[in-house]
N, C-alpha and C. Protein backbone atom coordinates (compact mmCIF):
# COMPACT_ATOMS: atom_id res chain seq x y z
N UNK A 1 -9.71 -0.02 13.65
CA UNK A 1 -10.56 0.00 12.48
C UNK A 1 -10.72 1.42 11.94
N UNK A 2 -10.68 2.28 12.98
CA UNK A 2 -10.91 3.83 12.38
C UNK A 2 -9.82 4.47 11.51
N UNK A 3 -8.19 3.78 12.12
CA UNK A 3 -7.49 4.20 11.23
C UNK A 3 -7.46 3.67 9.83
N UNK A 4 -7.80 2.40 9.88
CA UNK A 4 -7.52 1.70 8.58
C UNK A 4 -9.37 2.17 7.90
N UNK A 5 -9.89 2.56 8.39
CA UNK A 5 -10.86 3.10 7.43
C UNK A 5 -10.79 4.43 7.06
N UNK A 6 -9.78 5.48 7.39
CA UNK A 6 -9.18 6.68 7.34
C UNK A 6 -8.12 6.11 6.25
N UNK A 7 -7.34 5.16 5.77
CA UNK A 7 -6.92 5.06 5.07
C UNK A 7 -7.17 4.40 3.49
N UNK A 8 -8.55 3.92 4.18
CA UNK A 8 -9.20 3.42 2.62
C UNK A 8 -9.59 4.57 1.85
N UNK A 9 -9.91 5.93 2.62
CA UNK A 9 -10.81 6.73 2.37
C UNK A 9 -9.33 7.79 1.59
N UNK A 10 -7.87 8.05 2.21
CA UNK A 10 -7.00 8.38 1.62
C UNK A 10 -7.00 7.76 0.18
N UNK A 11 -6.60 6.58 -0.06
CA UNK A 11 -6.30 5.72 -1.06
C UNK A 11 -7.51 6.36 -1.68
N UNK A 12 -8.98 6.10 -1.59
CA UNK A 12 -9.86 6.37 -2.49
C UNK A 12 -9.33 8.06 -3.71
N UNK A 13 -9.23 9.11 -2.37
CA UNK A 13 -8.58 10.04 -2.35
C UNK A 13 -7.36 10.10 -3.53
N UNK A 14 -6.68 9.30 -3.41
CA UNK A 14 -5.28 9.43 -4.00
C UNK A 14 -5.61 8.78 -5.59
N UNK A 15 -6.39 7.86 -5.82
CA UNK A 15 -6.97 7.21 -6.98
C UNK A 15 -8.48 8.37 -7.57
N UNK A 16 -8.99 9.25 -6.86
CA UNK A 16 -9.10 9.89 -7.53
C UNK A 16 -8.56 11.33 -8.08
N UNK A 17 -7.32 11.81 -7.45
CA UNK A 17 -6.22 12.99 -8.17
C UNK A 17 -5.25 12.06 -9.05
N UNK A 18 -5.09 10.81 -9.24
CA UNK A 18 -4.03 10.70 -9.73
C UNK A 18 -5.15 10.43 -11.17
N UNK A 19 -6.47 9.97 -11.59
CA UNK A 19 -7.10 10.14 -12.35
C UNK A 19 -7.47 11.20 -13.00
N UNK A 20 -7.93 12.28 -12.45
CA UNK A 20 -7.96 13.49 -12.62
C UNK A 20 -6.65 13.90 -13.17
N UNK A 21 -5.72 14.03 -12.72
CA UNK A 21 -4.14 14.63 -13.21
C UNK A 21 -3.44 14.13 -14.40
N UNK A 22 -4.08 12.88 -14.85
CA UNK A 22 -3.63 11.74 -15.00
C UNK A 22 -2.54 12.75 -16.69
N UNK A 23 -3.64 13.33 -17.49
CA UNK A 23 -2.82 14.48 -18.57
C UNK A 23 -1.64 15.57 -18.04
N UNK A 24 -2.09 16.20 -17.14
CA UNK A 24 -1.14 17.14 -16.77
C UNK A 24 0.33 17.14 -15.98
N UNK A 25 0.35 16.24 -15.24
CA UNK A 25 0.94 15.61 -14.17
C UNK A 25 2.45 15.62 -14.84
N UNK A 26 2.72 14.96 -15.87
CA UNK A 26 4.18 14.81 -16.92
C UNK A 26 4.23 16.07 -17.57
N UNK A 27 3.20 17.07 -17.62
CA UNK A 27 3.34 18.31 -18.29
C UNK A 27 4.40 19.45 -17.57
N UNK A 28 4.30 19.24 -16.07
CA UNK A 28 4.76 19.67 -15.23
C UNK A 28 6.68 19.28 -15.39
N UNK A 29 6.97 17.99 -15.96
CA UNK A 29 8.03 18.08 -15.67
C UNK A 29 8.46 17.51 -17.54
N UNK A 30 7.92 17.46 -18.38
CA UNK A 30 8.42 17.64 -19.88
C UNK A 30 7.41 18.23 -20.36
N UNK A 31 8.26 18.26 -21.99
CA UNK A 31 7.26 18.66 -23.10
C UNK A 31 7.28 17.85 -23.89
N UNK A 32 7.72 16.36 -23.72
CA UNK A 32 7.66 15.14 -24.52
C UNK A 32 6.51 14.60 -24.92
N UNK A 33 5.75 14.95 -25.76
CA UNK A 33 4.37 14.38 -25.71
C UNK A 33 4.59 12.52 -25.85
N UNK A 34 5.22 12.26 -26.10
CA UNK A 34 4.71 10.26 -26.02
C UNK A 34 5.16 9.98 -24.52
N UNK A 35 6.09 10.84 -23.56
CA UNK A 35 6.33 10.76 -22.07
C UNK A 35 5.07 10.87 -21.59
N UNK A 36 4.39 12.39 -22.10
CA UNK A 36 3.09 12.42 -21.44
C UNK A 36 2.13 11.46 -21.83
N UNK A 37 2.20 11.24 -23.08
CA UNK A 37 0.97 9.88 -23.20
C UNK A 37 1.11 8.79 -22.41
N UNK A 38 2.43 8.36 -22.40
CA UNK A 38 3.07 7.07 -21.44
C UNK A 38 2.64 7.28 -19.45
N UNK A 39 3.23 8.18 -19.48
CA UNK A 39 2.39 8.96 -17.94
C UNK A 39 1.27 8.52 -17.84
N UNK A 40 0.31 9.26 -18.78
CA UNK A 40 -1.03 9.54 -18.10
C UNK A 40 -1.57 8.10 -18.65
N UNK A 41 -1.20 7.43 -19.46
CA UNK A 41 -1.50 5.81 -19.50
C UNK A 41 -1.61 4.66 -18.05
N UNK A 42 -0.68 5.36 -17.34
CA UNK A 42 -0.28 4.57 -16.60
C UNK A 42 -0.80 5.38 -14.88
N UNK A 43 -1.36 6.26 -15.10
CA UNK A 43 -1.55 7.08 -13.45
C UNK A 43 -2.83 6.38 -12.61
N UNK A 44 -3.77 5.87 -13.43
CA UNK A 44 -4.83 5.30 -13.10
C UNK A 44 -4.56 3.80 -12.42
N UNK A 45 -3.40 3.22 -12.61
CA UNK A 45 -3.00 2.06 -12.44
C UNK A 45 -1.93 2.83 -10.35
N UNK A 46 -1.78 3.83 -11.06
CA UNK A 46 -0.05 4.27 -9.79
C UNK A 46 -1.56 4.73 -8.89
N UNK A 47 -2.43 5.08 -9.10
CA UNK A 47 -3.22 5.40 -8.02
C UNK A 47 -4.36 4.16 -7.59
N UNK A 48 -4.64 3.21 -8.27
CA UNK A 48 -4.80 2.00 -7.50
C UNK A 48 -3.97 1.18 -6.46
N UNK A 49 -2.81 1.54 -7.03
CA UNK A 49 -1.59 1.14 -6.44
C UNK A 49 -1.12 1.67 -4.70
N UNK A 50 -1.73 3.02 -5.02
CA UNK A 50 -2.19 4.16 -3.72
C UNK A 50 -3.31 3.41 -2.94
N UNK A 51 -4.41 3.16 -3.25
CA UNK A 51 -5.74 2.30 -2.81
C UNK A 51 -4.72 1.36 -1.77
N UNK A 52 -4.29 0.24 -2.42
CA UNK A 52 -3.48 -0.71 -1.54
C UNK A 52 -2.54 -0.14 -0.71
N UNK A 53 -1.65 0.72 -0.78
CA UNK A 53 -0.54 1.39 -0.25
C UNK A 53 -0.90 1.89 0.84
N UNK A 54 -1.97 2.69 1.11
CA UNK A 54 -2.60 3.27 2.31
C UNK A 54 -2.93 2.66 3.38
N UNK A 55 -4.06 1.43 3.37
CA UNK A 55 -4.39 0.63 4.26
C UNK A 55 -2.58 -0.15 4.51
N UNK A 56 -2.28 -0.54 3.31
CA UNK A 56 -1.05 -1.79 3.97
C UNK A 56 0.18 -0.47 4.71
N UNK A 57 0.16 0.47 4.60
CA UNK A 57 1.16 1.19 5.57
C UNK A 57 0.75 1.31 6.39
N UNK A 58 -0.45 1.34 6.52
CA UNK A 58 -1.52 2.02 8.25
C UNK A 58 -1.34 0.49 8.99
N UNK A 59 -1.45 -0.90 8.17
CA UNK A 59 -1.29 -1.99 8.73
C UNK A 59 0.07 -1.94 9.66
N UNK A 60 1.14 -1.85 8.19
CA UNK A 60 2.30 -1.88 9.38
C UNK A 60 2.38 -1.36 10.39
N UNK A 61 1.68 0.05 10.30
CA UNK A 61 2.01 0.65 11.86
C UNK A 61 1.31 -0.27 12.81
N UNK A 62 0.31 -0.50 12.64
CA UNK A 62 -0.50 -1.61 13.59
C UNK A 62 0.27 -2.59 14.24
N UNK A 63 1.44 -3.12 13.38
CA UNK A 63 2.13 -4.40 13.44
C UNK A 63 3.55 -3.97 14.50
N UNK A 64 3.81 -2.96 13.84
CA UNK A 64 4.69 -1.79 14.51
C UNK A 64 4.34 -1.64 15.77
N UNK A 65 2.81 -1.34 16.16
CA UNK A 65 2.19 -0.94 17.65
C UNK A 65 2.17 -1.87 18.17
N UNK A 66 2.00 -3.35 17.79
CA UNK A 66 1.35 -4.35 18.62
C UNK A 66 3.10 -5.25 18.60
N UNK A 67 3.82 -4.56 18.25
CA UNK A 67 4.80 -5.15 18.97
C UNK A 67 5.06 -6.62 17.89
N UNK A 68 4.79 -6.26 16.35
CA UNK A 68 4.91 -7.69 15.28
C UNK A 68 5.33 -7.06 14.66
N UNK A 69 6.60 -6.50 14.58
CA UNK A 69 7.65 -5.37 13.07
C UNK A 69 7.61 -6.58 11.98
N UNK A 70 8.08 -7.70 12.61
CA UNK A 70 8.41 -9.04 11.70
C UNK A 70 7.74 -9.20 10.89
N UNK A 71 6.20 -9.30 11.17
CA UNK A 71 5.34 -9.71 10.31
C UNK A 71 4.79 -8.85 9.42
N UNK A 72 5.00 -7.57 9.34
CA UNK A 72 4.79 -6.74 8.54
C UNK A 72 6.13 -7.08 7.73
N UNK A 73 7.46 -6.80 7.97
CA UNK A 73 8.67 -6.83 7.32
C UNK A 73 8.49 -8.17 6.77
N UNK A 74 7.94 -9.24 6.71
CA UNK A 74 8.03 -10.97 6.29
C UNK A 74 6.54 -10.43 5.20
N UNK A 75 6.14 -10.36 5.32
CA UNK A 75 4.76 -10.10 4.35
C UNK A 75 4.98 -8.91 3.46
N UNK A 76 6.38 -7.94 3.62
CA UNK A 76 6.62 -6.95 2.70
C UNK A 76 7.25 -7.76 1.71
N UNK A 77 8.18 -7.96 2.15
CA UNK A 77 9.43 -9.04 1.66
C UNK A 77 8.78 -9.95 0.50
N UNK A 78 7.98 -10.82 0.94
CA UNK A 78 7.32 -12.39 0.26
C UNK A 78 6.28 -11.03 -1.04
N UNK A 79 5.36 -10.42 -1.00
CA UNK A 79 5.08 -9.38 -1.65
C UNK A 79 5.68 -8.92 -2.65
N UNK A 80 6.53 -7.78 -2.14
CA UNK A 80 7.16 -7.27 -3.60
C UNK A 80 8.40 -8.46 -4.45
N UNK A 81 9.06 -9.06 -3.50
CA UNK A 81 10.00 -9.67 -4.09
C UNK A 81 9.29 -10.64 -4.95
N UNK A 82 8.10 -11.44 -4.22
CA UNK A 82 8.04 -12.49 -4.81
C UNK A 82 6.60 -13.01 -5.34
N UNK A 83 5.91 -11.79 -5.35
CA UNK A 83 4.65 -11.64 -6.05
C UNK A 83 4.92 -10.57 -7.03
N UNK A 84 5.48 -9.24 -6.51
CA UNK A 84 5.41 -7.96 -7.77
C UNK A 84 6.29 -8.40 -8.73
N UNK A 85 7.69 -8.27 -8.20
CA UNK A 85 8.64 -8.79 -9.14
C UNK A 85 8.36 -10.02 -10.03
N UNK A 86 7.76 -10.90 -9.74
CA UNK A 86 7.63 -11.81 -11.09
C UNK A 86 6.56 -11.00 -12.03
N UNK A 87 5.70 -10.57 -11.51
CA UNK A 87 4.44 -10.61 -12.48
C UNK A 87 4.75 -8.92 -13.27
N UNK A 88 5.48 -8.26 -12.46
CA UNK A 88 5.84 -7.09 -13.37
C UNK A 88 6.71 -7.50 -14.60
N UNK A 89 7.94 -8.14 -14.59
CA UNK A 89 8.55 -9.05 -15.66
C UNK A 89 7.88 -9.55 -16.26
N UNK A 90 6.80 -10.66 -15.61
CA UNK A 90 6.18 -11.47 -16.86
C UNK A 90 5.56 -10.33 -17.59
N UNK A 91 4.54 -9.58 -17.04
CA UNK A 91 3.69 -8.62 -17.79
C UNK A 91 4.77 -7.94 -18.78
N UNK A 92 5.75 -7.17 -18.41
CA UNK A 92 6.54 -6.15 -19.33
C UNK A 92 7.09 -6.99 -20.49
N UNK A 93 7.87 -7.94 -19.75
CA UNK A 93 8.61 -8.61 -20.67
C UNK A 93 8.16 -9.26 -21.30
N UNK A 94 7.69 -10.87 -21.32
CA UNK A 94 7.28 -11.52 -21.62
C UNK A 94 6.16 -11.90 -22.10
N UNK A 95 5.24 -10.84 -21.84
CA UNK A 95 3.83 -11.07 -22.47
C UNK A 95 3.30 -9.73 -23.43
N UNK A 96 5.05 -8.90 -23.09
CA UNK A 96 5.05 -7.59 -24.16
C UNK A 96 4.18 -6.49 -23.61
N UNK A 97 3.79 -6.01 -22.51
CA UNK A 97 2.35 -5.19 -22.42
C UNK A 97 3.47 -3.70 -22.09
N UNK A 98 5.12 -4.20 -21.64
CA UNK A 98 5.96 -2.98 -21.41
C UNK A 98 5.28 -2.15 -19.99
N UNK A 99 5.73 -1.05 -20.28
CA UNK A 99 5.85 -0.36 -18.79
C UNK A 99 4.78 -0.36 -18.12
N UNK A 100 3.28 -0.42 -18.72
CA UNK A 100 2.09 -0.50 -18.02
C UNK A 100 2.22 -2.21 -17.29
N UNK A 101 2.89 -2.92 -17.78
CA UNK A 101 3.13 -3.97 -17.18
C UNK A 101 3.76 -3.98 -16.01
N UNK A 102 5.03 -3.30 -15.53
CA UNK A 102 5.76 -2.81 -14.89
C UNK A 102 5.20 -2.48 -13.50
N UNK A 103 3.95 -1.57 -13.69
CA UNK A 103 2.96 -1.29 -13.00
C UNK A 103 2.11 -2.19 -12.19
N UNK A 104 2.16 -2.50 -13.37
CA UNK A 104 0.80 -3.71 -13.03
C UNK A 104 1.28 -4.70 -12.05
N UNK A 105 2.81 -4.77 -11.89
CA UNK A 105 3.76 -5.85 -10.84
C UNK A 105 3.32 -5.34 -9.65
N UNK A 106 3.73 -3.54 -9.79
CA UNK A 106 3.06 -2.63 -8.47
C UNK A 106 2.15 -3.08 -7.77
N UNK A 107 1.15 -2.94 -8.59
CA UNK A 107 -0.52 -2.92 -8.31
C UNK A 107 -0.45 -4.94 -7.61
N UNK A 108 -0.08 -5.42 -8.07
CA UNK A 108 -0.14 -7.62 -7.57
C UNK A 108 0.35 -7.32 -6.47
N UNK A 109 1.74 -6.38 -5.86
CA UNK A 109 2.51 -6.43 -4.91
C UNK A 109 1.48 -5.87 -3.69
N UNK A 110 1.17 -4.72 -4.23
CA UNK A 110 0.45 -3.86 -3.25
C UNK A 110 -0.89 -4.64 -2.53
N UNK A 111 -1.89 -5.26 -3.87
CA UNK A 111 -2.69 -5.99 -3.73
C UNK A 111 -2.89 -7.14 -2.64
N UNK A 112 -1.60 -7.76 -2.76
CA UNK A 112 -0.96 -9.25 -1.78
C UNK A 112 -0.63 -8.61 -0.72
N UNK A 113 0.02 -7.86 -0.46
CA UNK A 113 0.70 -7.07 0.98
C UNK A 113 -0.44 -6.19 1.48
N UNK A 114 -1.66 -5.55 1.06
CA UNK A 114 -2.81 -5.21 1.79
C UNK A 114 -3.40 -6.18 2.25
N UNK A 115 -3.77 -7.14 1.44
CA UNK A 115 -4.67 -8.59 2.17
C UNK A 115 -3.98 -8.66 2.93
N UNK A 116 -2.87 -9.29 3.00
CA UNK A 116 -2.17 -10.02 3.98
C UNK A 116 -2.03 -9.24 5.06
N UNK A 117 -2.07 -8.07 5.24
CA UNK A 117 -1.69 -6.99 6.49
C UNK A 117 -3.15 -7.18 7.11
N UNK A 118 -3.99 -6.69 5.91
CA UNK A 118 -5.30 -6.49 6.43
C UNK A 118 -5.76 -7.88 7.29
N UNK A 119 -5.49 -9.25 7.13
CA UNK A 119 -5.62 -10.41 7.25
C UNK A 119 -5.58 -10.91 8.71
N UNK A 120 -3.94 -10.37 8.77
CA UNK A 120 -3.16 -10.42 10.26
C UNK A 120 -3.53 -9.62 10.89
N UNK A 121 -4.04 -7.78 10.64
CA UNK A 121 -4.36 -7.11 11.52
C UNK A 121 -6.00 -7.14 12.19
N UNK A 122 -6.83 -7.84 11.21
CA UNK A 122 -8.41 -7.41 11.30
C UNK A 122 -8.61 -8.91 11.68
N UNK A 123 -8.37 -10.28 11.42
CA UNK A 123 -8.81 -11.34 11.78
C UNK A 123 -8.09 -11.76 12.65
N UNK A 124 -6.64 -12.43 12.74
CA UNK A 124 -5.34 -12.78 13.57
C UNK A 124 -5.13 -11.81 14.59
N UNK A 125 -5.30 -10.56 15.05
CA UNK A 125 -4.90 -9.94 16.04
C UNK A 125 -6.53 -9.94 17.34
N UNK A 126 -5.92 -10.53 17.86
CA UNK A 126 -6.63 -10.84 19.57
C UNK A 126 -6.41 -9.37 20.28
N UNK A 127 -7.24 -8.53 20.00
CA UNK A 127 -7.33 -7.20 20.40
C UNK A 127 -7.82 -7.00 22.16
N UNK A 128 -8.69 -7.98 22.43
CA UNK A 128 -8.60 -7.92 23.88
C UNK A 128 -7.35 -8.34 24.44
N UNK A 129 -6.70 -9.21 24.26
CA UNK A 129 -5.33 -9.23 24.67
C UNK A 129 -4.01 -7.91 24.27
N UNK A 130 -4.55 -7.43 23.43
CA UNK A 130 -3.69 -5.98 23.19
C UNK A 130 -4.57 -5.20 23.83
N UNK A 131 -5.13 -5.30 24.45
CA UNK A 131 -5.99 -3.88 25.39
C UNK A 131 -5.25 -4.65 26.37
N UNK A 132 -5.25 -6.09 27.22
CA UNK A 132 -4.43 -5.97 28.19
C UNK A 132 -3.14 -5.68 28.39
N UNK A 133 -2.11 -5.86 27.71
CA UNK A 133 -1.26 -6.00 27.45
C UNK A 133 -0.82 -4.44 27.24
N UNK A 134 -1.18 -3.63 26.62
CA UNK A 134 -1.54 -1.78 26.98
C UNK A 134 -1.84 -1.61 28.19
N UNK A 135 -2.55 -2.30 28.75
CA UNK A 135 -3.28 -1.90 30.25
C UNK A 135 -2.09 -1.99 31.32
N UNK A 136 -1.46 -3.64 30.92
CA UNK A 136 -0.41 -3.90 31.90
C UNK A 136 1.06 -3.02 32.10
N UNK A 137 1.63 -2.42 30.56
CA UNK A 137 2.42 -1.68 29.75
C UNK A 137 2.41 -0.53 30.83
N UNK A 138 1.15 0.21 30.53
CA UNK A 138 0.81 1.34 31.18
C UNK A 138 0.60 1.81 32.98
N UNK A 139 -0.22 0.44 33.32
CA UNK A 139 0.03 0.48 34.72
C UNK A 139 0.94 1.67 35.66
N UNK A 140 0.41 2.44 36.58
CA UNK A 140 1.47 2.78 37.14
C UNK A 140 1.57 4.47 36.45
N UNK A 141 1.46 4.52 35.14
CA UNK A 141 1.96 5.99 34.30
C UNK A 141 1.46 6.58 34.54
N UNK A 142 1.54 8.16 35.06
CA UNK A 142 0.59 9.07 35.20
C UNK A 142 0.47 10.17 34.04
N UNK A 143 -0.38 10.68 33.40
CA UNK A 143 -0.92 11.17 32.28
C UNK A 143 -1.39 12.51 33.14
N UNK A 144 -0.46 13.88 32.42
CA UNK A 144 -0.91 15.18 32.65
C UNK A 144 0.22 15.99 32.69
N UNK A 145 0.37 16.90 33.29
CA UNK A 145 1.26 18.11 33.52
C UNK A 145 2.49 17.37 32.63
């Protein structure tokens, strides 16, 4: 819990510089002013996007530690492919909103793949059985020099 609340607190972090920056940020790499308008249109959305991104990477590692790569990799997968990717299309394309739409696929993907991490790691994971299962792992190791 400490890490994944170290990572809400990143994400918070990251959604508020990418707000803050949100003008300057494209200044750094053009002098296109409708690039920069288009940028900083859209940074407030790439740093919500951060919000989700933080906890659901800290998840995987969880999934990673406890010995479930799968279920992080099966819940990435079903996510971007098949939550972001439609709804970034529908949004851009089809309902015309263009590249902030694009985003906005980001932000559904990220959204679905934090729950779902958060889901499996904070409700579905039997943590006294991963303390044994560490305990049994470890048995035996000696820790020092």
């Amino acid at each position: 819990m400490v890490a994944l609340g170290c990572a809400f607190v990143m994400g918070f972090i990251n959604v508020a510089w990418t707000v803050i920056l949100r003008y300057g940020w494209a200044a750094l790499f053009t002098n296109d002013e409708p690039v920069k308008a288009l940028v900083a249109s859209v940074m407030p959305i790439m740093g919500l996007c951060e919000l989700g991104n933080c906890p659901q990477t800290t998840g995987c590692g969880i999934l990673r530690g406890t010995a479930r790569p799968v279920i992080g990799a099966n819940i990435n997968l079903g996510s971007f492919y098949f939550v972001g990717t439609p709804v970034a299309v529908g949004l851009a394309f089809w309902f015309k909103i263009g590249f902030s739409g694009l985003w906005f696929g980001l932000l559904s993907a990220q959204v679905a793949c934090a729950l779902s991490i958060l889901y499996v790691v904070v409700v579905r994971t039997d943590w006294e059985a991963e303390a044994l299962k560490a305990e049994k792992l470890t048995r035996g190791v000696e820790m020092g020099n």
